[in-house]
Every structure is written in C-alpha cells, then in structure tokens.
Protein backbone atom coordinates (compact mmCIF):
# COMPACT_ATOMS: atom_id res chain seq x y z
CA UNK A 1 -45.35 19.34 336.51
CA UNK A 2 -44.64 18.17 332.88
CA UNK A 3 -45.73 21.37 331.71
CA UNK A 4 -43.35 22.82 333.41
CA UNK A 5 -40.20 20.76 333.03
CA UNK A 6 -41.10 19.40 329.90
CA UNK A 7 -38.79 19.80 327.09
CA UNK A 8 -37.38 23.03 327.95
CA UNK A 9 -33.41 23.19 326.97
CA UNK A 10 -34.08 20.31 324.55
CA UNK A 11 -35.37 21.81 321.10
CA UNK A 12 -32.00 21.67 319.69
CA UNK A 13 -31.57 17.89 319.92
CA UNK A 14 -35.44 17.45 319.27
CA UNK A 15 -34.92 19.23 316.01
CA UNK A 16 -31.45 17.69 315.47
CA UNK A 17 -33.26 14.06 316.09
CA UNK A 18 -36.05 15.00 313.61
CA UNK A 19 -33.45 15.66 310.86
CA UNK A 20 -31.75 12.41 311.66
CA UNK A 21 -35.22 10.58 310.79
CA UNK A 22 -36.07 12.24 308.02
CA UNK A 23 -32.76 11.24 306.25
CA UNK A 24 -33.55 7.77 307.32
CA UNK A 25 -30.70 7.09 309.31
CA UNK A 26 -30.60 4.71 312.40
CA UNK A 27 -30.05 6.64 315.43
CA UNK A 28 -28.70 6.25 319.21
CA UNK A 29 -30.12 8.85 321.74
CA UNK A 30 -27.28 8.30 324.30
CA UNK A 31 -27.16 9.81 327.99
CA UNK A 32 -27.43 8.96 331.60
CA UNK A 33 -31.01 7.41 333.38
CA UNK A 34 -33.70 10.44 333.59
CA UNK A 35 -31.36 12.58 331.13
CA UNK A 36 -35.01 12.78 329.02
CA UNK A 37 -33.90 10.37 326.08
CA UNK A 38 -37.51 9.11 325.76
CA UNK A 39 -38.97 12.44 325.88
CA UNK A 40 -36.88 13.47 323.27
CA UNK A 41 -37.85 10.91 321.16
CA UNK A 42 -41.78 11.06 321.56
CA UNK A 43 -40.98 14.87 320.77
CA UNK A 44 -39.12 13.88 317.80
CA UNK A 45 -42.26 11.49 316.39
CA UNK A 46 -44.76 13.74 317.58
CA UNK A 47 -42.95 16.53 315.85
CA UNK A 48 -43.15 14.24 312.48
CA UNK A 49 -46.75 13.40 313.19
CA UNK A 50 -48.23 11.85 309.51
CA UNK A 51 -44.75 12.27 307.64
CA UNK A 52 -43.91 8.71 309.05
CA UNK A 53 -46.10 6.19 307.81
CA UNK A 54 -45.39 3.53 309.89
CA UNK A 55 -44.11 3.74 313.63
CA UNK A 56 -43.69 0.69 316.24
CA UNK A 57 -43.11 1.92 319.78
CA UNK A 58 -41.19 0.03 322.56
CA UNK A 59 -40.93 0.38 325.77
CA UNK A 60 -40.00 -2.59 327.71
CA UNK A 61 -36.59 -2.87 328.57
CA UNK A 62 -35.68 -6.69 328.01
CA UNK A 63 -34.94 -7.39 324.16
CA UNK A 64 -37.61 -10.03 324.45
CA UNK A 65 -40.05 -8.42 326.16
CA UNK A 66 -39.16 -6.06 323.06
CA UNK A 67 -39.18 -8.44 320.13
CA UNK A 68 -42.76 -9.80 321.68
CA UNK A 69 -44.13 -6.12 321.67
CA UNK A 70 -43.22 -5.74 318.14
CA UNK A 71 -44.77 -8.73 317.29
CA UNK A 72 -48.03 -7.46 319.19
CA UNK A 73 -48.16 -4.46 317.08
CA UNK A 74 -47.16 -5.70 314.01
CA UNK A 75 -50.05 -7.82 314.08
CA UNK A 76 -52.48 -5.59 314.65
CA UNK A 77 -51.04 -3.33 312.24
CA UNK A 78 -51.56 -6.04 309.67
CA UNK A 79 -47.73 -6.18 309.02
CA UNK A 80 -47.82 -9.83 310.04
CA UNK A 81 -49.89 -12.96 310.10
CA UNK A 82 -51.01 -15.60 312.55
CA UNK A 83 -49.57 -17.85 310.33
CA UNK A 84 -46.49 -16.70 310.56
CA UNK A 85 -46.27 -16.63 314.04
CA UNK A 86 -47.37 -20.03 314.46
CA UNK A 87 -50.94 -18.83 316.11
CA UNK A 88 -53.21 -22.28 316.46
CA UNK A 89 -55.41 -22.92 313.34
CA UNK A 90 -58.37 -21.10 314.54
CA UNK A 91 -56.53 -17.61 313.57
CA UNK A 92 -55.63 -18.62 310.63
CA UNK A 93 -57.42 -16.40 307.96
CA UNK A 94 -58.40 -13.58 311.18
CA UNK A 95 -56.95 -9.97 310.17
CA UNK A 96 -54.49 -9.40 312.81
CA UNK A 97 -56.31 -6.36 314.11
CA UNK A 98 -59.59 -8.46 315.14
CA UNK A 99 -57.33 -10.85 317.18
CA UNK A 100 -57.59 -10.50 320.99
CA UNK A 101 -54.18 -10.45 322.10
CA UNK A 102 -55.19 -11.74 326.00
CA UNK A 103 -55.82 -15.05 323.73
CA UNK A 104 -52.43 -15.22 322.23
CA UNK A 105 -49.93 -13.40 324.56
CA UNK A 106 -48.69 -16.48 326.47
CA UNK A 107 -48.02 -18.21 323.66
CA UNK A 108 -45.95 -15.36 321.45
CA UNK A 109 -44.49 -15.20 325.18
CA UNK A 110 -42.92 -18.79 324.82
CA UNK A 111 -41.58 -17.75 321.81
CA UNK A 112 -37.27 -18.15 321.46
CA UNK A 113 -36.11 -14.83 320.38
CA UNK A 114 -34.63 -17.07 317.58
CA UNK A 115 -38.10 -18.01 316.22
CA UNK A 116 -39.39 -14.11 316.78
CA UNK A 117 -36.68 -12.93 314.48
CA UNK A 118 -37.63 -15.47 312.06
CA UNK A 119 -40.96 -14.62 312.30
CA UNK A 120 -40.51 -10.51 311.92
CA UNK A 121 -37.85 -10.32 309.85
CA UNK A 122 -39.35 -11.83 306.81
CA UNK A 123 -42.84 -9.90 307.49
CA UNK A 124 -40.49 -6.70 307.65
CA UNK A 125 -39.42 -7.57 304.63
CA UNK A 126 -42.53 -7.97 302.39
CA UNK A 127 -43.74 -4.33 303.23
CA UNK A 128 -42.65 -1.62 300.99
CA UNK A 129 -43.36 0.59 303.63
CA UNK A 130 -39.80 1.05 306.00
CA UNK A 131 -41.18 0.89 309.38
CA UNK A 132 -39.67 3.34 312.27
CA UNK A 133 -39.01 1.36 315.60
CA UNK A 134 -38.75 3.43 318.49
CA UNK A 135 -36.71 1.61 321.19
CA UNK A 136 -36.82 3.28 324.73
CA UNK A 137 -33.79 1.23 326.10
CA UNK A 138 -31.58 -0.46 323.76
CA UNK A 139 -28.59 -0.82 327.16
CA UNK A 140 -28.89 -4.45 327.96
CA UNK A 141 -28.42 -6.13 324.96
CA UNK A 142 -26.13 -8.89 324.68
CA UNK A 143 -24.09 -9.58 321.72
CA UNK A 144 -26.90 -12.56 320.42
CA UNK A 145 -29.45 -10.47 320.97
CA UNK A 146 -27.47 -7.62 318.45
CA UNK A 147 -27.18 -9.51 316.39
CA UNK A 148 -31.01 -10.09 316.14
CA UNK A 149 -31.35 -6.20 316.12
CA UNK A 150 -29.04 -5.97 313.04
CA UNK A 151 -30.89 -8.42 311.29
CA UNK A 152 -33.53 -5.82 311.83
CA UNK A 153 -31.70 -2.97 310.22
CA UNK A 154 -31.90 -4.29 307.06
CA UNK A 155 -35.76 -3.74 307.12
CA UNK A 156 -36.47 -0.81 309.44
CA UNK A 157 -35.40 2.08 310.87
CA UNK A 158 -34.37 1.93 314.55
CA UNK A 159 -33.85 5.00 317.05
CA UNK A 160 -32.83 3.77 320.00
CA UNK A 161 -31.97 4.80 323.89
CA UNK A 162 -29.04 4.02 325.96
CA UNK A 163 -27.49 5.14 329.11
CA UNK A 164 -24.65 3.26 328.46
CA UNK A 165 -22.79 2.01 324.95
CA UNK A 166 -21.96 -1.15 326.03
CA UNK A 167 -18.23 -2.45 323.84
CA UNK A 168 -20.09 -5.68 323.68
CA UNK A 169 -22.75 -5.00 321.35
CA UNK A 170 -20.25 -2.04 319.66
CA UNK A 171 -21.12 -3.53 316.27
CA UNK A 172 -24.94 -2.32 317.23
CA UNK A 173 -23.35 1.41 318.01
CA UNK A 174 -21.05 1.68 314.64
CA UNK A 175 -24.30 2.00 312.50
CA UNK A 176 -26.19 4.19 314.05
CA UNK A 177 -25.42 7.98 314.64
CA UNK A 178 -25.10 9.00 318.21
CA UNK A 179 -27.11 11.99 319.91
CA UNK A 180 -25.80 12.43 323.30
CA UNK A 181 -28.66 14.15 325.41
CA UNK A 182 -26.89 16.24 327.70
CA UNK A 183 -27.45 17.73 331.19
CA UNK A 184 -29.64 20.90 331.10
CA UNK A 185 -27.50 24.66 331.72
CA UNK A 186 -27.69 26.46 334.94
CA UNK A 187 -29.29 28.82 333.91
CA UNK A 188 -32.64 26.65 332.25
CA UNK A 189 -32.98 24.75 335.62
CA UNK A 190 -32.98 27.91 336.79
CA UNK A 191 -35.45 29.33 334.59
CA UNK A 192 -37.21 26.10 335.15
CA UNK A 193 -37.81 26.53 339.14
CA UNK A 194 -38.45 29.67 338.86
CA UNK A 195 -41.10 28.53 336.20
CA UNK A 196 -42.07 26.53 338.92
CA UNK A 197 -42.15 29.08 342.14
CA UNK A 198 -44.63 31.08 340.12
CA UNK A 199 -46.83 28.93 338.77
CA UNK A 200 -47.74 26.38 341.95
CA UNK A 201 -47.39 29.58 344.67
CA UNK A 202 -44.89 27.55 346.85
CA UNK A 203 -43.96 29.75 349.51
CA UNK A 204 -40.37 29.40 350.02
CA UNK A 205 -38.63 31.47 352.58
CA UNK A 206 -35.43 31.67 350.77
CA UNK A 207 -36.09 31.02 347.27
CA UNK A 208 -32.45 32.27 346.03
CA UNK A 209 -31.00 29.28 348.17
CA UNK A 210 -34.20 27.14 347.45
CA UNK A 211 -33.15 27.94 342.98
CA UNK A 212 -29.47 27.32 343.63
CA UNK A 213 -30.06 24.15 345.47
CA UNK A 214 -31.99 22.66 343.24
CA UNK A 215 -29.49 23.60 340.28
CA UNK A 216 -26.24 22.09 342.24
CA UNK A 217 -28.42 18.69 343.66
CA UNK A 218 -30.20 17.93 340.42
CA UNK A 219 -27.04 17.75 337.78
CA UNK A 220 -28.92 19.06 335.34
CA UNK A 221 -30.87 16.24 334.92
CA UNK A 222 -34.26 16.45 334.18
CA UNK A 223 -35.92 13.58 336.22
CA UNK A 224 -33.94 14.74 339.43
CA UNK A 225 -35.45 18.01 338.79
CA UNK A 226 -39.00 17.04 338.12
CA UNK A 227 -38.75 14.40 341.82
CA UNK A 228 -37.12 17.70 343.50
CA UNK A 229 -39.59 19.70 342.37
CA UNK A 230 -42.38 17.60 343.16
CA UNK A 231 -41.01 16.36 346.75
CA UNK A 232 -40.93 19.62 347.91
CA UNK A 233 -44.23 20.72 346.83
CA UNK A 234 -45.55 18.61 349.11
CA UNK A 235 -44.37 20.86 352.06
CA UNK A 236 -46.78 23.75 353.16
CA UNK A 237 -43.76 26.01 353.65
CA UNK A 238 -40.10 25.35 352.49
CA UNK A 239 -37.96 26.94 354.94
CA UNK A 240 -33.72 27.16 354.39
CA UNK A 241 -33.82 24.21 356.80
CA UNK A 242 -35.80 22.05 354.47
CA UNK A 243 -34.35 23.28 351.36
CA UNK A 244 -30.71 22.06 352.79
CA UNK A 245 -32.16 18.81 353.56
CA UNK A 246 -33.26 18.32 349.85
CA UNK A 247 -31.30 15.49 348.17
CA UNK A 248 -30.90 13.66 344.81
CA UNK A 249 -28.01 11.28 343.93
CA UNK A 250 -28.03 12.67 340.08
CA UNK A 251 -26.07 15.71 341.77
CA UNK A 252 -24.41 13.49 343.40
CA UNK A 253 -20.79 13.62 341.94
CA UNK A 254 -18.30 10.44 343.28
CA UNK A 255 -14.06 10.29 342.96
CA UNK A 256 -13.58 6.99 342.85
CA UNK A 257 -10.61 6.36 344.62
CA UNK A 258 -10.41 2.53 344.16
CA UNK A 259 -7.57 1.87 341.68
CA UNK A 260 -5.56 4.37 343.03
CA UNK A 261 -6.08 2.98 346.90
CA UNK A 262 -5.81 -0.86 345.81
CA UNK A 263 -1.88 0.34 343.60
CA UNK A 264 -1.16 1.80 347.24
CA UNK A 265 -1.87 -1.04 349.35
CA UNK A 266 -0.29 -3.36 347.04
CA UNK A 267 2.78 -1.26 347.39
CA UNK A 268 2.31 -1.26 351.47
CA UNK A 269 1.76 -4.81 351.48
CA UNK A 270 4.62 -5.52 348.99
CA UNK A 271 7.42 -3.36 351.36
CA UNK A 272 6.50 -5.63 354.45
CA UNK A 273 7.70 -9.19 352.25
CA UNK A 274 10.42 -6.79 350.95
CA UNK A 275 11.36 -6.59 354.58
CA UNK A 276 10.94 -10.04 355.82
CA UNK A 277 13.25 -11.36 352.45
CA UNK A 278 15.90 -8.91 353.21
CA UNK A 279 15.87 -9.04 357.21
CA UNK A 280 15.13 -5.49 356.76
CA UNK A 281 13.17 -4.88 360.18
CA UNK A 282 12.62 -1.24 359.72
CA UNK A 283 11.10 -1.53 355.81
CA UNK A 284 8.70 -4.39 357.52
CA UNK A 285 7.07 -2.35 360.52
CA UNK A 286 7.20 0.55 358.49
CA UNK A 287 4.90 -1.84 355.69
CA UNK A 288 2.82 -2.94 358.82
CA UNK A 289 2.00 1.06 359.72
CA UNK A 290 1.43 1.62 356.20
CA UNK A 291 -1.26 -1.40 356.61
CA UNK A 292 -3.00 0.22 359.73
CA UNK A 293 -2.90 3.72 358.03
CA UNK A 294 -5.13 2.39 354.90
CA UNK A 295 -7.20 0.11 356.43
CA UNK A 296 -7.98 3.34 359.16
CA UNK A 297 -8.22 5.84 355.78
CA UNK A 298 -11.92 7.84 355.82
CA UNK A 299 -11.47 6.55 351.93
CA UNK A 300 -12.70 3.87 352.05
CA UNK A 301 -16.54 5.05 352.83
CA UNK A 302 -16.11 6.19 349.32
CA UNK A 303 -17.39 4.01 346.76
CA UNK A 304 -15.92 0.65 346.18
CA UNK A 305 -14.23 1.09 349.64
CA UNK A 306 -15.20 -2.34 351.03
CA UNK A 307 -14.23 -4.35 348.01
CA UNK A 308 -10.37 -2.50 348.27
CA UNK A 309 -10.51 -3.57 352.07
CA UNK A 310 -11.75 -7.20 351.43
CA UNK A 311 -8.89 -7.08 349.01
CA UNK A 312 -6.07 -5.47 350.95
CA UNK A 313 -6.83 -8.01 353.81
CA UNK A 314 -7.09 -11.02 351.76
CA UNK A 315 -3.59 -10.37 350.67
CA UNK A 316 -2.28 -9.09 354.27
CA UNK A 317 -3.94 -12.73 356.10
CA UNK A 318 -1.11 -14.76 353.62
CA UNK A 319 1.84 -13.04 354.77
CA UNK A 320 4.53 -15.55 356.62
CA UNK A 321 5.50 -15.37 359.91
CA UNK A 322 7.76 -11.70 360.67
CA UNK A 323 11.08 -12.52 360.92
C-alpha cells in the first residue's frame, strides 16, 4: 500500500524541505494528524542521504521521552559521554557505542529534563559538526519545555512536526520557517485509487462512485486514504452498498455552531428577566418559548452541543420566581 500512496502529490514540499536544510535553517513541517509530515521529512533526509553528516531522529511524542532518545543516540554516536550523563563509574572510560543501553535506560529515564539539557547542550556544543534533529511531533510542548528546545537551537538544526502551532510556545514557531503540508488535489487521490484499482484487482462494481467516494470521505489526507484503501480491500467484492457505507472522520467537515447558539440563548434567557423586571408578561413567555425552542434545536447534536445545553440550563435553573 505504501507504494502506492506514498509520496505522490508531495515532491514539491519534499524538494522545498530539502532546500530549507541545505541552507541550514530550522524548519516547522505544519499540518493536520496523517497530513504525511513525517513522510515528508524521511523523504527530505533520505533525499540528502551522505550530504548531512550528522542526523538524530525522534519519534516519541513527549519532549522527554524526546530529550531521553537524543541522549540514547548521542551516545552511541560518540557525541556524548557517560560521564556526562552521570552513568555509574563502571562506564566511565566505555565508548558510548559499546554501552548496552537495556543497562542504562532507567536511569537516563529518571533524568529531570533540566539535568538532560544540561547534559546535551554542552556535548552539542563541543562538536564542530552541526547536528540535524529530526522531531516527528514538536505539538505538545509547553512553554518550559521551549525553552529547553531553544537552548538547543543554538547547537543544532531542528526540523520539526506539528499539527497544531500552539501561541504558547510561539517563541519556538518565530525561528523556524513554516512548511504547511497540505491536503492532496482531487485529482491525485484520484490518480491514487485508481493506482490502486489496478494494481490489487479489487473488483468494484461501481468504481466511478467507489473513486469519488474515496476523494470526498478522505479530505485529501493521506492516512485517511491509505485506512480507506486498505479497509476496503479486505472485502471480496465492493458493491455501491459498501462503498456508501465507507467512512473516515478526516472528510469529515464540522460547523461549529457553539458561540453562535450560546450569544442566542443568552439573549433568550436575558428577554425572560427583561420581562419579569418590567412586568412585561408577553416579553417573559415569549423568553420561555425561546428557551424550549433551543433546548429542542437538532443543533445541538452538533459538536459542542451538550456543553451549550449544560450552559443554557445552568443559567435558566437561577431565574426568580415569574411574576
């Protein structure tokens, strides 16, 4: 299936990633989850092969599980020492590559990120050679754990991931150049299925409907295409009944109606103490049918509906006595 999917619709941001690198800037590879920001960047690296002489992969997607994975390969890379990580005497002396990491993990694992940093950053330093760290998911950093990563800057370069640039850690965004991967055409998911149709031999009894389905359901995202793909591969015939029961939230556009709804009820809510202040009978029953007409609105099995009703009923259970 990778084959097929793979990076097709991608070569311009591969190749506009790869110049990015080259020029030795720090870069962001921004887009939503399954978009294909990690593909593109193994492209990118792969593409570079030997021109980079120094690369540190991550792919956890907790900053410490991060900083403890660089650690792991900087040591067997020989970038750091046992010493400096505070490995028991025995290590001492041992090239980092002949250490058995089993022995150590736990221990690097108890680590503070605090002590990490203090520990990488200064064996970053010493090598003349800039390191590129490859960061698979830079979303869920907080703003002391940027400020670790900027400490890192000074001393690598970092491409990154994120499916969302958090205004918390914006300081982290400002210096590095965004690359927003964005959702494959109509026409490549299109090519791509139909890629697909002749290649495996799925027999399909409307493949037209089965091509177009997949295009509107999948977004244009990659990963929704690949699971589509491969869910329905499974079947030993696809018929149109099948194909219209195919589903995948990345298609899966949403209005959120909340603010909107919750200014409205506050209005409705607001008219019926208008109308018990004033004596105005009318204005209050005509607040109370406004409150049975939203709470009865098909709206609110959109998303966020039940918060808007918890909230709309919170304020309607205070209201005094009608006059």
């Amino acid at each position: 299936m990778d084959e097929i999917v793979g990076l097709t619709g991608r070569e311009e941001v591969v190749e506009e990633l790869v110049t990015e690198i080259k020029k030795g800037k720090h870069v962001i590879l921004t887009g939503p989850v399954g978009i294909g920001k990690s593909a593109v960047l193994r492209a990118a690296l792969d593409r570079l092969g030997g021109k980079i002489e120094l690369v540190i992969r991550l792919h956890d997607h907790q900053a410490k599980g991060q900083f403890v994975e660089m650690a792991r390969q900087m040591l067997a890379l020989e970038l750091i020492t046992a010493q400096q990580l505070e490995l028991p005497a025995k290590f001492h002396g041992v090239p980092g590559s002949e250490i058995d990491w089993k022995e150590i993990k736990s221990q690097v694992n108890r680590m503070s990120m605090r002590d990490l940093t203090q520990a990488l950053i200064p064996a970053l330093a010493k090598d003349e050679a800039k390191p590129v760290i490859a960061v698979d998911d830079l979303t869920s950093l907080t703003p002391t754990q940027m400020a670790f990563w900027l400490a890192i800057f000074d001393h690598a370069q970092v491409i990154g991931c994120a499916s969302e640039k958090k205004a918390r850690v914006r300081k982290l965004w400002w210096k590095m150049r965004e690359i927003a991967v964005k959702p494959l055409s109509p026409e490549t998911v299109r090519a791509i299925v139909k890629k697909y149709i002749e290649t495996q031999g799925v027999l399909i009894e409307s493949p037209e409907l089965y091509i177009s389905h997949v295009v509107k359901q999948s977004g244009g995202v990659p990963q929704a295409i690949y699971d589509m793909l491969d869910e329905s591969g499974k079947e030993r015939i696809i018929d149109k009944r099948k194909v219209r029961e195919m589903r995948h939230e990345a298609g899966v556009q949403y209005l959120d109606f909340t603010p909107m709804v919750m200014v409205l009820g506050a209005l409705i809510v607001s008219m019926r103490y208008v109308g018990m202040g004033t004596g105005d009978k009318m204005l209050y029953i005509l607040g109370g049918m406004g409150c049975g007409a939203v709470f009865d609105l098909p709206l609110f099995h959109l998303q966020g509906g039940r918060a808007v009703v918890l909230y709309l009923y919170s304020i309607y259970s205070l209201r005094v006595n009608p006059c």
